[in-house]
Protein backbone atom coordinates (compact mmCIF):
# COMPACT_ATOMS: atom_id res chain seq x y z
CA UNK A 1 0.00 0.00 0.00
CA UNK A 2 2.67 2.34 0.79
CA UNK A 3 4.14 2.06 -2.93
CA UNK A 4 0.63 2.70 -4.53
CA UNK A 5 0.60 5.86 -2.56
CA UNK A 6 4.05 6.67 -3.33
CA UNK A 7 3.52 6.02 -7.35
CA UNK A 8 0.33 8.40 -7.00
CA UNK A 9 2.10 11.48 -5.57
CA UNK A 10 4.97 11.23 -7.34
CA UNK A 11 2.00 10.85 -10.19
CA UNK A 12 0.40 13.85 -8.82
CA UNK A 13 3.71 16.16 -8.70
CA UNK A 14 4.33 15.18 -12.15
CA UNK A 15 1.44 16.09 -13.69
CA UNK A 16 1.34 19.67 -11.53
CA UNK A 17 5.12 20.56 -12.57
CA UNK A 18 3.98 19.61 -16.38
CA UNK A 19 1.05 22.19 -16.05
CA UNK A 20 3.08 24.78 -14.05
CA UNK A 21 5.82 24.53 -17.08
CA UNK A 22 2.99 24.80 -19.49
CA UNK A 23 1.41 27.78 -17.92
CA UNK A 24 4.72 29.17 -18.03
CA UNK A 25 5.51 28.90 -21.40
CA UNK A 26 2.22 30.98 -22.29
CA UNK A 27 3.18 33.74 -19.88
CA UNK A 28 3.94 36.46 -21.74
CA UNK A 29 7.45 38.13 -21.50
CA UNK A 30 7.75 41.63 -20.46
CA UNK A 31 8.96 42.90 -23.92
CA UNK A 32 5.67 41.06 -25.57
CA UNK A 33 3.43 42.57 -22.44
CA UNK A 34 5.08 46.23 -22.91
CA UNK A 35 4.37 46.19 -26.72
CA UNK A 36 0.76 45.29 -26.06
CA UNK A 37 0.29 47.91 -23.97
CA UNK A 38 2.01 50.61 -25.76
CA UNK A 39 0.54 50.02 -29.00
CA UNK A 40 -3.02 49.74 -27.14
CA UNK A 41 -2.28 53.31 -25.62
CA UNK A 42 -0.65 54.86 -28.94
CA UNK A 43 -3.86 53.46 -30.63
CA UNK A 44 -6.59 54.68 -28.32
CA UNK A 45 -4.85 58.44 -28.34
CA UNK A 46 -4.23 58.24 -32.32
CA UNK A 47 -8.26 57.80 -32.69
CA UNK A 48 -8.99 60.20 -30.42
CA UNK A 49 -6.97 63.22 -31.79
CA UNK A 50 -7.51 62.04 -35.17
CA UNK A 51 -11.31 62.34 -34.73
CA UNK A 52 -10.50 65.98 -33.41
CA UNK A 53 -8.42 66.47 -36.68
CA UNK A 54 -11.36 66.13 -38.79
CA UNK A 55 -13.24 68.55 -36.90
CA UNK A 56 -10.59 71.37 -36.30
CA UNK A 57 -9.00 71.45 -39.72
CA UNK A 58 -10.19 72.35 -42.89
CA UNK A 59 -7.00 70.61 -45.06
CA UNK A 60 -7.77 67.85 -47.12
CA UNK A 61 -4.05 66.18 -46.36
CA UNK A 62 -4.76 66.54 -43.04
CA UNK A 63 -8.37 64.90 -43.17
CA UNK A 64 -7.14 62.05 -45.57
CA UNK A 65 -4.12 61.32 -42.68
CA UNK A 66 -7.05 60.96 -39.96
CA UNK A 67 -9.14 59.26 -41.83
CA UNK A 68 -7.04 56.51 -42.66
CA UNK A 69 -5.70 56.74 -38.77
CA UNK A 70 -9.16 56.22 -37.48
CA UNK A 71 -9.40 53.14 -40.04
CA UNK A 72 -6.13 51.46 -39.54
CA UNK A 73 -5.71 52.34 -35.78
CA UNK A 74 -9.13 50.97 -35.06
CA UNK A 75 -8.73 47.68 -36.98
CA UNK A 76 -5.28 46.94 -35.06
CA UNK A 77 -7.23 48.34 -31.74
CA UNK A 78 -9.66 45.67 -31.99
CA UNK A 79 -7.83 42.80 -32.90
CA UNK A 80 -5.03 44.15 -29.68
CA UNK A 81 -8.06 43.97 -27.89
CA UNK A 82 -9.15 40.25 -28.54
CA UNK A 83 -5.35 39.04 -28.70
CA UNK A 84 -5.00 40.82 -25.09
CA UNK A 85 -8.12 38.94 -23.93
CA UNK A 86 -6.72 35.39 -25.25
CA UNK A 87 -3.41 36.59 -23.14
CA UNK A 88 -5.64 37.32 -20.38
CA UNK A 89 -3.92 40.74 -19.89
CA UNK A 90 -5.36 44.06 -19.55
CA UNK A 91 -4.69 46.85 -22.38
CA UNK A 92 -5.31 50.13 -21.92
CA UNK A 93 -8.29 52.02 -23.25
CA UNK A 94 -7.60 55.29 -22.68
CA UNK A 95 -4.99 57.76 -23.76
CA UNK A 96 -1.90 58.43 -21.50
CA UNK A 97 -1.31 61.75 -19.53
CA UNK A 98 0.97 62.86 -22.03
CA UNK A 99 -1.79 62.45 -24.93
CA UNK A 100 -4.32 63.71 -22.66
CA UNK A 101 -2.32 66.90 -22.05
CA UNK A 102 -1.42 67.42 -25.78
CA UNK A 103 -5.32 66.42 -26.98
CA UNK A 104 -6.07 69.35 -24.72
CA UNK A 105 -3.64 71.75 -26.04
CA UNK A 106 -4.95 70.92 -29.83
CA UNK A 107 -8.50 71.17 -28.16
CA UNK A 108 -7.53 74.91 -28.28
CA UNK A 109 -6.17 74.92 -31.64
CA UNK A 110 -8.10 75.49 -35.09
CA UNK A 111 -6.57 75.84 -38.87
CA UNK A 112 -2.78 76.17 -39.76
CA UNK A 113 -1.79 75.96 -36.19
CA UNK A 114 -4.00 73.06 -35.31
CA UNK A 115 -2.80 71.22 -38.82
CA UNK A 116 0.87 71.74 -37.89
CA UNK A 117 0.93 70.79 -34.09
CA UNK A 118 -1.22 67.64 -34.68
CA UNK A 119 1.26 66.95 -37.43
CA UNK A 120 4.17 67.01 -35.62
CA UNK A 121 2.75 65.34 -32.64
CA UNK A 122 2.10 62.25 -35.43
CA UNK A 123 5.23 63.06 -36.61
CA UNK A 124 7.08 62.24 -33.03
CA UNK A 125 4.34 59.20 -32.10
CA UNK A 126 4.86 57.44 -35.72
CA UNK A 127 8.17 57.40 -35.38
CA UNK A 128 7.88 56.32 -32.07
CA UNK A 129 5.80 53.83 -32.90
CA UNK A 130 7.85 51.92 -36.17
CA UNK A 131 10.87 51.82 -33.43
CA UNK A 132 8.62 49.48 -31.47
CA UNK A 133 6.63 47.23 -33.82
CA UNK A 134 10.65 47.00 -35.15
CA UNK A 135 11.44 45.94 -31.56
CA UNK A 136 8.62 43.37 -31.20
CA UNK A 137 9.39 42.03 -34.54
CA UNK A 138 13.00 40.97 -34.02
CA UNK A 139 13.28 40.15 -30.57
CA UNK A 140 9.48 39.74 -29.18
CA UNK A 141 9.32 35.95 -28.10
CA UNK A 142 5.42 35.27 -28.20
CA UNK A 143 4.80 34.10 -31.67
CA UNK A 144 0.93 35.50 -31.46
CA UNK A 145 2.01 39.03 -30.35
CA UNK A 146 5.19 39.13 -32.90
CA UNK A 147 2.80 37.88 -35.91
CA UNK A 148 0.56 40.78 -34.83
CA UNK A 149 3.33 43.12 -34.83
CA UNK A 150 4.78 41.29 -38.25
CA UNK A 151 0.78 41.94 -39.97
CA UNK A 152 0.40 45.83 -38.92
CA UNK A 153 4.05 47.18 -39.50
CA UNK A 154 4.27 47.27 -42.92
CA UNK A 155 0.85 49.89 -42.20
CA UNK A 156 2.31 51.56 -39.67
CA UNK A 157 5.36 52.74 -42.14
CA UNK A 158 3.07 52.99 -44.76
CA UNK A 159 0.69 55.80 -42.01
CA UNK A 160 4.53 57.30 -41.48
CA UNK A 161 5.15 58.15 -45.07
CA UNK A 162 1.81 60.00 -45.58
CA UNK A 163 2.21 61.86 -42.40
CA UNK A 164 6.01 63.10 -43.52
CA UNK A 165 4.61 64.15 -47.21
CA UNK A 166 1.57 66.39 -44.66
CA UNK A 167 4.03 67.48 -42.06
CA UNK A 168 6.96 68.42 -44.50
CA UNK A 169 4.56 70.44 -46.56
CA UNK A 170 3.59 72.48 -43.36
CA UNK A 171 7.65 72.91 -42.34
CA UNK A 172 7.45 70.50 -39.76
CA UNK A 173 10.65 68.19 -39.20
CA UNK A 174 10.19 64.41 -40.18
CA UNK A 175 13.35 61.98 -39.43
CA UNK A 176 14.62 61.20 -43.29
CA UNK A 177 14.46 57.46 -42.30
CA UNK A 178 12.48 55.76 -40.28
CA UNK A 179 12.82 51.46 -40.67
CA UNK A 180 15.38 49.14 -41.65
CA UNK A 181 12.98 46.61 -42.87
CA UNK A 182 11.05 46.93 -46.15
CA UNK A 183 7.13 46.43 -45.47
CA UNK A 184 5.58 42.63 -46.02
CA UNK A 185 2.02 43.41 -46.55
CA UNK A 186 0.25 46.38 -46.43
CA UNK A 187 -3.54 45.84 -43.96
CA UNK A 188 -4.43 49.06 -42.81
């Protein structure tokens, strides 16, 4: 009797260190969690001050870049959304302070001056923004997150471009390069 109840623990640790290693392997790392929950923010602040964009300007450039921000940012929003759910993490769904702050200093803005600070401001998170799907592309280690990141780069680069030819025509700086990696796919 005492070896049956020997074989059945050591059974029973067996199969819990199996399922512990298992649940591990799904964790997500912290560069994979970080991405997630950058991109959610960048994507929640990008609708919002797009959708003020196409109120406060009059610029057709300008309305074409929100337009296709609202699109694009909304698709990838959504399917963040149901990829963070599968994760079981929490995304965030709300701007940051710092988009806050600068969504209320555009709040104040109309015309030429609103067209050129929400320009630059896409300039600066765009940029931002292709230096981490880059990240999460070479080094992210959850194949789900990295494929995401893999599907909506090539859009993100492609939003980049558009903003540059907007922003440089208003005399607002854009970095002359902005990727190392030619775009896959193009979704948004």
């Amino acid at each position: 009797m005492n070896r049956t109840m020997t074989a059945a623990l050591c059974g029973i640790v067996l199969t819990a260190t199996a399922g512990s290693a298992m649940a591990q392997k799904d964790k997500l790392t912290a560069q994979d969690r970080m991405f997630m929950q950058k991109v959610s923010e960048g994507n929640v602040a990008e609708i919002k001050t797009a959708r003020l964009a196409l109120n406060r300007t009059r610029s057709n450039d300008v309305k074409m870049v929100a337009n296709m921000i609202i699109k694009g940012h909304t698709q990838a929003q959504n399917e963040l959304a149901y990829l963070a759910k599968t994760k079981m993490i929490m995304v965030p769904k709300a701007p940051n302070q710092m988009h806050r702050s600068e969504y209320a200093k555009l709040s104040r803005l109309s015309g030429a001056s609103f067209d050129k600070a929400y320009l630059k401001g896409q300039v600066r998170d765009h940029y931002a923004t292709v230096q981490l799907f880059n990240r999460e592309t070479t080094i992210g280690q959850d194949s789900v997150v990295r494929g995401f990141a893999n599907k909506y780069f090539p859009d993100i680069q492609a939003h980049t471009v558009m903003i540059d030819k907007a922003a440089s025509a208003r005399g607002v700086y854009t970095p002359s390069k902005f990727a190392t990696r030619a775009p896959m796919h193009h979704n948004m």
